[in-house]
Structure formats: structure tokens, C-alpha cells
C-alpha atoms as a PDB file:
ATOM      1  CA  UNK A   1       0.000   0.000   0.000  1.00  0.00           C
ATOM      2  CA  UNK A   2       2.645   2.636  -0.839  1.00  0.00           C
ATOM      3  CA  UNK A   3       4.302   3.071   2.562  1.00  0.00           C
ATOM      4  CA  UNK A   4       0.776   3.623   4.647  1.00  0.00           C
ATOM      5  CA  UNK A   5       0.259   1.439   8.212  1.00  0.00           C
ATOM      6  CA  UNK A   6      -2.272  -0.493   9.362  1.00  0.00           C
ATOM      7  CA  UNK A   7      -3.166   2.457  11.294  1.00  0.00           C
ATOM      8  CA  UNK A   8      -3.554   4.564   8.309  1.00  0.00           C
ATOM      9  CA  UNK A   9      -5.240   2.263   6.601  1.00  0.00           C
ATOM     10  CA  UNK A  10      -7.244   1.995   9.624  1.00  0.00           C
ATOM     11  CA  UNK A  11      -8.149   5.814   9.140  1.00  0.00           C
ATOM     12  CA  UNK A  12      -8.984   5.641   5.783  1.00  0.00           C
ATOM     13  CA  UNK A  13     -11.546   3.229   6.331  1.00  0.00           C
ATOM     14  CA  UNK A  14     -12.819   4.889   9.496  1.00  0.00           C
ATOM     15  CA  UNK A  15     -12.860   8.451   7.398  1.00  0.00           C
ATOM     16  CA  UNK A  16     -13.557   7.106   3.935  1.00  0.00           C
ATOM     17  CA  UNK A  17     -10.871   9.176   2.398  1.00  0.00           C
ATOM     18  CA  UNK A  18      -8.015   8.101  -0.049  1.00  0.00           C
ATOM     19  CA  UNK A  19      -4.529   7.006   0.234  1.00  0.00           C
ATOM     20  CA  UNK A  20      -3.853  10.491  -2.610  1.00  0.00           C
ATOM     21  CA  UNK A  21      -5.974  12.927  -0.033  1.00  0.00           C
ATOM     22  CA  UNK A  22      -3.494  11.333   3.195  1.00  0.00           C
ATOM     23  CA  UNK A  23      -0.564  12.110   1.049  1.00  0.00           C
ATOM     24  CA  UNK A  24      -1.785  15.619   0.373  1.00  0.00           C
ATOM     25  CA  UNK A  25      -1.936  15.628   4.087  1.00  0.00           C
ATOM     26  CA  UNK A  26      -5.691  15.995   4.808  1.00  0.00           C
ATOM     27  CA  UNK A  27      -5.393  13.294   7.674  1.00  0.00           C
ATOM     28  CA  UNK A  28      -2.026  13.755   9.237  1.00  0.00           C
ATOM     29  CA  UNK A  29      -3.424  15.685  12.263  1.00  0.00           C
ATOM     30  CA  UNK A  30      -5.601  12.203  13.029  1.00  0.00           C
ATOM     31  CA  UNK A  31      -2.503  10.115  12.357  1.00  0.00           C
ATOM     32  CA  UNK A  32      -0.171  11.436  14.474  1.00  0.00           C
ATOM     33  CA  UNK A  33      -2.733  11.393  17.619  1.00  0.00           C
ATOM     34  CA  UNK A  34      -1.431   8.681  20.366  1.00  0.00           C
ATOM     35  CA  UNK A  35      -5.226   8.092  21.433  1.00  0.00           C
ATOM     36  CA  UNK A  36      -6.598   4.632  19.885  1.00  0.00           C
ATOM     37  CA  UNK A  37      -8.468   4.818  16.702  1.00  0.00           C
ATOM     38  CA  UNK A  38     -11.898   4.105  16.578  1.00  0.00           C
ATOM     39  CA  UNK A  39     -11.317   0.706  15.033  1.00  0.00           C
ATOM     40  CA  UNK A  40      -9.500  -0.995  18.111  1.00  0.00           C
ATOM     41  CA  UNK A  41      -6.088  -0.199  16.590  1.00  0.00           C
ATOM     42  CA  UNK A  42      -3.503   0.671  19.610  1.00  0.00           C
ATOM     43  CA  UNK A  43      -1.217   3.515  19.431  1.00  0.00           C
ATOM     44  CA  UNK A  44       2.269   2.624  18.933  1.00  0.00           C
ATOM     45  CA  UNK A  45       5.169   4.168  21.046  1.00  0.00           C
ATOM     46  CA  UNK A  46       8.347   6.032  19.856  1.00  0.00           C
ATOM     47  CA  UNK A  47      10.004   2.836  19.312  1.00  0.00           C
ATOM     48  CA  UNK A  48       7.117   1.283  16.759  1.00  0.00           C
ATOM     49  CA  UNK A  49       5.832  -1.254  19.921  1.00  0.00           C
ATOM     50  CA  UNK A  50       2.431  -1.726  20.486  1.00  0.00           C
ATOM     51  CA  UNK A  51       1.593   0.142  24.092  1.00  0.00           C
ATOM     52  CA  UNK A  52      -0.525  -1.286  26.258  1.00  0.00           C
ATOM     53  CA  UNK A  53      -0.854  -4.851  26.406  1.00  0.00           C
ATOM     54  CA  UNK A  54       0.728  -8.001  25.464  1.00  0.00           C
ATOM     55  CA  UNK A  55       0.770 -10.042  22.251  1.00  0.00           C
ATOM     56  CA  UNK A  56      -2.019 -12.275  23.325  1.00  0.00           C
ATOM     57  CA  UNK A  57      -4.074  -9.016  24.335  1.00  0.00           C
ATOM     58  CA  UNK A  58      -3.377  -7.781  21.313  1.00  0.00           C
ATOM     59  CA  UNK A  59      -4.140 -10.961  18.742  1.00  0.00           C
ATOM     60  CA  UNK A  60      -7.383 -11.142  21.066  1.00  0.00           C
ATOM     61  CA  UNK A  61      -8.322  -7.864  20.134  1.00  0.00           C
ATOM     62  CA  UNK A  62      -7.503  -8.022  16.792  1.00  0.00           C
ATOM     63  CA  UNK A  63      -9.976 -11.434  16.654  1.00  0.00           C
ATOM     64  CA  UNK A  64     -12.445  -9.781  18.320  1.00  0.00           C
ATOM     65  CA  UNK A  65     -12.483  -6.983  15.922  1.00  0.00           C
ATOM     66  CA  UNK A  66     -12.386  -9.165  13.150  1.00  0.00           C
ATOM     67  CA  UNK A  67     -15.575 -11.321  14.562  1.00  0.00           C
ATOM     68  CA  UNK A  68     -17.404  -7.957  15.244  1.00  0.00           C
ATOM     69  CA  UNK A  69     -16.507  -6.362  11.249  1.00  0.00           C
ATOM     70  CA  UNK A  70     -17.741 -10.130  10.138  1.00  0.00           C
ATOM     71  CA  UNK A  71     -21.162  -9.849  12.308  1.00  0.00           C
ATOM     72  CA  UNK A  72     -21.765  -6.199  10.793  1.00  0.00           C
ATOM     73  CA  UNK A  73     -21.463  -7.363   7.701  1.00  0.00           C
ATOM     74  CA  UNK A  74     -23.835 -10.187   7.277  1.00  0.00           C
ATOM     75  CA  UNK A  75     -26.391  -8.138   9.481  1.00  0.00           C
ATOM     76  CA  UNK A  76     -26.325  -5.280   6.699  1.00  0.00           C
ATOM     77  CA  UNK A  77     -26.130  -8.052   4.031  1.00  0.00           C
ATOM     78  CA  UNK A  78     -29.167  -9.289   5.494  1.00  0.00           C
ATOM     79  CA  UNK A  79     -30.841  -6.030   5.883  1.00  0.00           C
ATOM     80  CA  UNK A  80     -30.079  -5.529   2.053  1.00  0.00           C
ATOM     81  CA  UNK A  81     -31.378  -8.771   1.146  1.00  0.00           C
ATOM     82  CA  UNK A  82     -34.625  -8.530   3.572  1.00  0.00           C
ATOM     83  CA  UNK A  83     -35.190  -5.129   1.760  1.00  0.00           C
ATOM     84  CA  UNK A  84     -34.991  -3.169   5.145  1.00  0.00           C
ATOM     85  CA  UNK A  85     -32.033  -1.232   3.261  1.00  0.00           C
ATOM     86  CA  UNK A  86     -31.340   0.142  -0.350  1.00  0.00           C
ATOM     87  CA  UNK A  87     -27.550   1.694   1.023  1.00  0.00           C
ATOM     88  CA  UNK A  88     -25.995  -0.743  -1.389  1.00  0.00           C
ATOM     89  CA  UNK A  89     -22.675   1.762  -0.941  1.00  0.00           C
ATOM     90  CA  UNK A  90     -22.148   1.278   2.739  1.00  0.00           C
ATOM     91  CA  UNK A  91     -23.330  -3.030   2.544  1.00  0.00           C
ATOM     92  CA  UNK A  92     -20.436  -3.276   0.707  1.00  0.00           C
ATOM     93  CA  UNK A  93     -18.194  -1.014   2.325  1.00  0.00           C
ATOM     94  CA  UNK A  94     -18.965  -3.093   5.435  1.00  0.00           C
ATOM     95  CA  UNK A  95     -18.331  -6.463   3.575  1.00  0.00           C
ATOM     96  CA  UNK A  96     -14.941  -5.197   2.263  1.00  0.00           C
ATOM     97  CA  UNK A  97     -14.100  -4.134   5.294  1.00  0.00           C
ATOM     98  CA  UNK A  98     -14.782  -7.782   6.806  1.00  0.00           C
ATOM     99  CA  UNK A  99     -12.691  -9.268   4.060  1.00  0.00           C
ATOM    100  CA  UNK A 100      -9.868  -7.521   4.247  1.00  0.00           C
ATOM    101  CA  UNK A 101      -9.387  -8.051   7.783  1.00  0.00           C
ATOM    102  CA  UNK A 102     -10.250 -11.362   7.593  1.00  0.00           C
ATOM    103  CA  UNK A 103      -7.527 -11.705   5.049  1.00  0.00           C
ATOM    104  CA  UNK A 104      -4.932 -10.116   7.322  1.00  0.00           C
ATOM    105  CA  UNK A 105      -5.713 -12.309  10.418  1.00  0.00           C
ATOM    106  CA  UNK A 106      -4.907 -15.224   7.924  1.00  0.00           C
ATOM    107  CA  UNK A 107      -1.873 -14.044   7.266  1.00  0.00           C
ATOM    108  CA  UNK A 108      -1.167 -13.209  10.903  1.00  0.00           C
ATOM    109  CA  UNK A 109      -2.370 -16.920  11.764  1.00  0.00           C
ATOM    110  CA  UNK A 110      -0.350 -18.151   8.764  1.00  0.00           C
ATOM    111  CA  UNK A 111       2.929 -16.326  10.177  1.00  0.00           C
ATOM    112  CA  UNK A 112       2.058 -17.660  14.103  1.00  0.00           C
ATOM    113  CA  UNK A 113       2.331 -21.012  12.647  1.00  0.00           C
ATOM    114  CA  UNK A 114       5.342 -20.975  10.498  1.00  0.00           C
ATOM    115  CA  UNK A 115       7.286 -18.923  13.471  1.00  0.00           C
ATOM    116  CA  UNK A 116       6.074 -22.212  15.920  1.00  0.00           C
ATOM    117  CA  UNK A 117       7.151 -24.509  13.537  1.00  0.00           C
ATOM    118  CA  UNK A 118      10.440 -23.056  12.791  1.00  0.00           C
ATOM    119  CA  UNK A 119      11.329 -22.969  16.556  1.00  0.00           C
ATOM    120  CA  UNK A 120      10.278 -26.425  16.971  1.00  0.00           C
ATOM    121  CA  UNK A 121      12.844 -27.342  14.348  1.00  0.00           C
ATOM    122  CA  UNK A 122      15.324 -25.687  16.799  1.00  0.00           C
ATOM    123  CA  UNK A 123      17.580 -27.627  18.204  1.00  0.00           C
ATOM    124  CA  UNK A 124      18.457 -27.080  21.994  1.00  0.00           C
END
């Protein structure tokens, strides 16, 4: 994604804005904040660690947020589908949004999994 974070990226689904308008500097008051962003991400500290919390707090959260994008996402599917919605814009915002991080905790599960299996190749 052209240098940008998860927590930019985090922004520009949260705002709705581009990755051309944050490099025009529209959003890098918001970015630089050290408060968490409204999507669960945790501000980082001067030396790029995660503040706050420890890996497992962390992964949990990141599930969590993952499980609640997934459940907002089939309930405005469903809305859609029941007709109790014409917003076809923000269904699929919502559904992209559920895929994508859906995609990135499989690749965060897929990276878990090879670092355990390379240390178990470790020998002691």
C-alpha cells in the first residue's frame, strides 16, 4: 500500500478518504494522535511497539475486531437482502471491510504457525 500502516489504513476506512488525499496531508493531524483509533487499533510508542498490552491481548483484540466487522457485515447483508435497506454503498463497504481483515488475520495466523514450527525445528 505505498508506505501507509495499518493504522492509516485503519483511518482511511474509518474516514472514507483516499490514500492520494493522506498524502496531500488531509489526515495527518488524526494520524499522528497517540489516542486509539476508533477501530481498536492501539497507538504505537516512539520505538514502533504496540503500548498497552501483550501479544495475546493484542491478537485477542484483533480477533475480536475481526468477529465484530464479520457480524456487521452479514447483518447489513441481510438487511439488504430482507429489503430493510437500499444503502448498497455502505453493505459493501462493510463487507470489504470484513474481508480484508479477515484476510490479514490469515496471514497473521499463517505467520504464528510458520514462526512455531520453525522454533520447533530448533535444536536445543
Amino acid at each position: 500500500m505505498d508506505g501507509l500502516t495499518i493504522r492509516q489504513g485503519q483511518n482511511l476506512l474509518n474516514t472514507g478518504r483516499t490514500a492520494s488525499e493522506v498524502r496531500q496531508g488531509d489526515l495527518a493531524p488524526a494520524m499522528g494522535s497517540s489516542s486509539p483509533s476508533p477501530g481498536g487499533v492501539a497507538p504505537t510508542g516512539a520505538n514502533g511497539r504496540i503500548d498497552g498490552g501483550s501479544f495475546a491481548n493484542v491478537l485477542r483484540d484483533a480477533i475480536q475486531e475481526t468477529n465484530a466487522l464479520q457480524v456487521e457485515a452479514n447483518r447489513k447483508a441481510e438487511d439488504l437482502a430482507t429489503g430493510k435497506t437500499t444503502n448498497i454503498t455502505d453493505v459493501m463497504m462493510s463487507v470489504e471491510k470484513a474481508d480484508i481483515a479477515l484476510r490479514l488475520m490469515t496471514q497473521v495466523r499463517n505467520k504464528i504457525v510458520d514462526a512455531y514450527q520453525e522454533i520447533m525445528k530448533m535444536q536445543v
